[in-house]
C-alpha atoms as a PDB file:
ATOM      1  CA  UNK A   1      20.526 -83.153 119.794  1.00  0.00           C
ATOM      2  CA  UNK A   2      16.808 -83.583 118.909  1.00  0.00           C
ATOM      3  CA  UNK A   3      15.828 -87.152 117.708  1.00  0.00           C
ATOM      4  CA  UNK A   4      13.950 -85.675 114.956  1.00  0.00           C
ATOM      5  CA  UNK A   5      17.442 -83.724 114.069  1.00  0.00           C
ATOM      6  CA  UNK A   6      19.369 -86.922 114.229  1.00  0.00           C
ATOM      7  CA  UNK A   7      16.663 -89.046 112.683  1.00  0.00           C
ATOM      8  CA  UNK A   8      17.156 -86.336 109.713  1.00  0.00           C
ATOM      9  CA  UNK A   9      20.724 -87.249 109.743  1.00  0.00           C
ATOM     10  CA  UNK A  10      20.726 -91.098 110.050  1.00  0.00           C
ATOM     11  CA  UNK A  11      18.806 -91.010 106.785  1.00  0.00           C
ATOM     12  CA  UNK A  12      20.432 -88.323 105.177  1.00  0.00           C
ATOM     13  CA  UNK A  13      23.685 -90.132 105.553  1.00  0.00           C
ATOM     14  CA  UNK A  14      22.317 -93.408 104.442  1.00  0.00           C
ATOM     15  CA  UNK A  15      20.960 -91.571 101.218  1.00  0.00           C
ATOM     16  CA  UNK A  16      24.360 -90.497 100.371  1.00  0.00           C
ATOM     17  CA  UNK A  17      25.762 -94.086 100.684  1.00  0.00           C
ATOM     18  CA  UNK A  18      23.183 -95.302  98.340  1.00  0.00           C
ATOM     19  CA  UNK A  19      23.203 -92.753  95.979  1.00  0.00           C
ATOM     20  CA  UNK A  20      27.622 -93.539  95.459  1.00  0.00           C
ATOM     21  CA  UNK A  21      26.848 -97.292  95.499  1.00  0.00           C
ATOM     22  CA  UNK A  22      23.699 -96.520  93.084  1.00  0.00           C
ATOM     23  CA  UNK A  23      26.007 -94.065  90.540  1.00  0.00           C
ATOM     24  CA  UNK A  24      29.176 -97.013  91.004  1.00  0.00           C
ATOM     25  CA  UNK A  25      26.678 -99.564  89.700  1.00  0.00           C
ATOM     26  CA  UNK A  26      25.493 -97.532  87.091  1.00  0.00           C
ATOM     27  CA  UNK A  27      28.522 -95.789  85.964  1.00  0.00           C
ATOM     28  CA  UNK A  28      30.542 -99.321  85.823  1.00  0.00           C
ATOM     29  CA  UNK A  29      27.536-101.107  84.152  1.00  0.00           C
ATOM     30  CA  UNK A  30      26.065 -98.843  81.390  1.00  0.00           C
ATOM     31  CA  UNK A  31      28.063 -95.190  82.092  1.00  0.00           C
ATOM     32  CA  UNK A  32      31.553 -97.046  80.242  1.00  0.00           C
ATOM     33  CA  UNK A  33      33.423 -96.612  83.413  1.00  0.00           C
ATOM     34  CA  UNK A  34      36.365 -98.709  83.454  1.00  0.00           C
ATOM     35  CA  UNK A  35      39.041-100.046  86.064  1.00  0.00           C
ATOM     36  CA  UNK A  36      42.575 -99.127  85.235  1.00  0.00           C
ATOM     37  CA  UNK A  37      43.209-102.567  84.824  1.00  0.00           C
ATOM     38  CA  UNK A  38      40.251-102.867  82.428  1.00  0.00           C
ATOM     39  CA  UNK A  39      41.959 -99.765  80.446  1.00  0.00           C
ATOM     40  CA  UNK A  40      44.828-101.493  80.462  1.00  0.00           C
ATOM     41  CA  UNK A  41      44.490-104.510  78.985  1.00  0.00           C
ATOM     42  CA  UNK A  42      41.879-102.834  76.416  1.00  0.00           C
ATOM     43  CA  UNK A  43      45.118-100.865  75.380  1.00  0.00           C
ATOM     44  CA  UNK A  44      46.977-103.900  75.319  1.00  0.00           C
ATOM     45  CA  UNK A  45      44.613-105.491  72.916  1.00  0.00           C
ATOM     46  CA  UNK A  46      44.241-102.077  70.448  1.00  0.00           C
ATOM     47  CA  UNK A  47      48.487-102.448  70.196  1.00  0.00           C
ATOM     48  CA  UNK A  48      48.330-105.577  69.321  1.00  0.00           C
ATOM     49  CA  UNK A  49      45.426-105.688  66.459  1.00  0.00           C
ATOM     50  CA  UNK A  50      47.192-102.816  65.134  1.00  0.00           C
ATOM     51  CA  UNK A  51      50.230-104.641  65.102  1.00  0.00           C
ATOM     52  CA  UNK A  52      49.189-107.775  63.483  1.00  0.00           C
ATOM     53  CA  UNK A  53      47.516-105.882  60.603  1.00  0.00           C
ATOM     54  CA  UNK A  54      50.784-104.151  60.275  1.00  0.00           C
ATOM     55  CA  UNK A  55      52.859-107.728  60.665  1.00  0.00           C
ATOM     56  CA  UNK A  56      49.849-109.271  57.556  1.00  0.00           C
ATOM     57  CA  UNK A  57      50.712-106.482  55.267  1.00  0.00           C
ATOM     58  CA  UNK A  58      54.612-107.086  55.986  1.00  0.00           C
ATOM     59  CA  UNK A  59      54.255-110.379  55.395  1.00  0.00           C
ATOM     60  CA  UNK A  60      51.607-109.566  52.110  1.00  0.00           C
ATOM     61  CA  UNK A  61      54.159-107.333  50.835  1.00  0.00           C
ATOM     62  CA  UNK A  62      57.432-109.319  51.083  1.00  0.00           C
ATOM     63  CA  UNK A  63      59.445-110.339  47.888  1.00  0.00           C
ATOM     64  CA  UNK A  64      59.190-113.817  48.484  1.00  0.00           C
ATOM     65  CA  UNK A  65      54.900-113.478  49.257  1.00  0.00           C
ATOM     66  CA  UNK A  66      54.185-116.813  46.883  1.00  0.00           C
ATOM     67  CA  UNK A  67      56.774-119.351  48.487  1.00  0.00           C
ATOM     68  CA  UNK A  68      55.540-118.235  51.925  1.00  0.00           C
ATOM     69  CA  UNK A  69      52.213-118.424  51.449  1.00  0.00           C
ATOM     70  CA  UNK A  70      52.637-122.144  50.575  1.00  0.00           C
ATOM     71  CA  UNK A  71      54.461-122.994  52.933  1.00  0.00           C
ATOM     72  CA  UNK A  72      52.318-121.261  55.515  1.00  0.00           C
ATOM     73  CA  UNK A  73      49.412-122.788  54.093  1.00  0.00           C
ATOM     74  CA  UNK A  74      51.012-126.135  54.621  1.00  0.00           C
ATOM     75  CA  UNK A  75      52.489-125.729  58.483  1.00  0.00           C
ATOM     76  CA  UNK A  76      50.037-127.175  61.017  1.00  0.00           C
ATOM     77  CA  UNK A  77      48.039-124.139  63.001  1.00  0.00           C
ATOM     78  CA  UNK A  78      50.589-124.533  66.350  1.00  0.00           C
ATOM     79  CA  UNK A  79      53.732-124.432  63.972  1.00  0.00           C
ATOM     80  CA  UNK A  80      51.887-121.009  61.840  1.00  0.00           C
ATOM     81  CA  UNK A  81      52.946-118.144  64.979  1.00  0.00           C
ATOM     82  CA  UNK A  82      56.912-119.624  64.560  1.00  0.00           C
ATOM     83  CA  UNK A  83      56.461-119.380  60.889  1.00  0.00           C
ATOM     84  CA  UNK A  84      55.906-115.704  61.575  1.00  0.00           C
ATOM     85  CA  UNK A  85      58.302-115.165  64.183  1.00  0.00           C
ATOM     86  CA  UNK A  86      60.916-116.766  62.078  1.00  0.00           C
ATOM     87  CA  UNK A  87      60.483-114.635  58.817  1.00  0.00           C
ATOM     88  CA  UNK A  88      60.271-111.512  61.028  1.00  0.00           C
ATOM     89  CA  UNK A  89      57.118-110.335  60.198  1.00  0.00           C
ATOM     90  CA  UNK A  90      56.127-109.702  63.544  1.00  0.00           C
ATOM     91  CA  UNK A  91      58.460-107.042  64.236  1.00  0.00           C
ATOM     92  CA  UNK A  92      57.466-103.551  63.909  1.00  0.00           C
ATOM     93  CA  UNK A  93      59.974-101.322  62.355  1.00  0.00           C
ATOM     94  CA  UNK A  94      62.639 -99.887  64.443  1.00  0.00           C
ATOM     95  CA  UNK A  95      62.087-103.024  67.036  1.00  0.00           C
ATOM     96  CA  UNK A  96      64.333-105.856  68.009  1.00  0.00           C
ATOM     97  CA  UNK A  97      61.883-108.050  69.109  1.00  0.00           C
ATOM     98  CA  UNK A  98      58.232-108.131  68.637  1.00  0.00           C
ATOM     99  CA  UNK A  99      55.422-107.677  71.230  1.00  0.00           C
ATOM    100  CA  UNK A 100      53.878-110.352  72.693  1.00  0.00           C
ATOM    101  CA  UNK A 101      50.639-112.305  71.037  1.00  0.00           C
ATOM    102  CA  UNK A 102      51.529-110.259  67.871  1.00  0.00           C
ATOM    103  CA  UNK A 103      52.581-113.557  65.549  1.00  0.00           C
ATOM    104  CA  UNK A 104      49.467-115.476  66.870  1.00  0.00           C
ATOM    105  CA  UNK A 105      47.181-112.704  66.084  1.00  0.00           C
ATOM    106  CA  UNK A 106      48.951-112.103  62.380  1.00  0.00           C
ATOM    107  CA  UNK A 107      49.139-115.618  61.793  1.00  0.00           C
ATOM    108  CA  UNK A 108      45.269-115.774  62.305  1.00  0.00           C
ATOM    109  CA  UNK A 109      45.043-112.478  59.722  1.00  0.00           C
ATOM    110  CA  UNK A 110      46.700-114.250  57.455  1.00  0.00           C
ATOM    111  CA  UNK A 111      45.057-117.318  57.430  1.00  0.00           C
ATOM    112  CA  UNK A 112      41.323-115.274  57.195  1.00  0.00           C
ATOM    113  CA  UNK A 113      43.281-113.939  54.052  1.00  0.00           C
ATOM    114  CA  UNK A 114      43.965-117.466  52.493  1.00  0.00           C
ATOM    115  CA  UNK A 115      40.322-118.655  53.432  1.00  0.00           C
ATOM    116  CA  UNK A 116      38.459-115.613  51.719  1.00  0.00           C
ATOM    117  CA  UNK A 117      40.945-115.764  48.518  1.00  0.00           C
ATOM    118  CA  UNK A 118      40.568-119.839  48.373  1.00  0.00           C
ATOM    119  CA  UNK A 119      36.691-119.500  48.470  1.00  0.00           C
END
């Protein structure tokens, strides 16, 4: 082989390693390329604000909405997710037990809810 032919080669090969590594960067960085574990937990996170918004207007809706407000509004922040897991709340319908991080998430909904309606 001619050195000029594998010269041509040599840099033809390194051009195609650093135009992959130059589209990874820029697919990953700006393109909204994601890992599958990125996906993942970005799916995880969807199910569970849906869920909480669900689990606030369960808890918004129930018969007895006054009584546990108050006493929601007077259980310290740590106690608030037990609160919710307690009453059942967090619980979609059709499930025996809730997803996980669902409670904490609605017990922050709710008290956003008691903050705006206080001020």
């Amino acid at each position: 082989m001619k050195p000029e032919t594998q010269g041509k080669i040599k840099f033809g090969i390194w051009g195609l390693i650093s135009g992959a590594i130059i589209t990874m960067i820029v697919g990953f960085a700006w393109g909204g390329w994601a890992t599958q574990g990125t996906s993942k937990a970005m799916a995880s996170d969807a199910v569970v604000a849906s869920q909480s918004a669900i689990c606030v207007a369960q808890f918004m809706k129930d018969s007895d909405q006054e009584a546990n407000l108050e006493k929601f509004k007077e259980l310290n922040s740590w106690k608030k997710d037990d609160f919710i897991k307690k009453g059942g709340w967090d619980r979609m319908p059709g499930q025996d037990k809730a997803d996980y991080g669902v409670a904490d998430a609605c017990a922050d909904g709710i008290e956003l809810l008691v903050k705006e309606n206080d001020a």
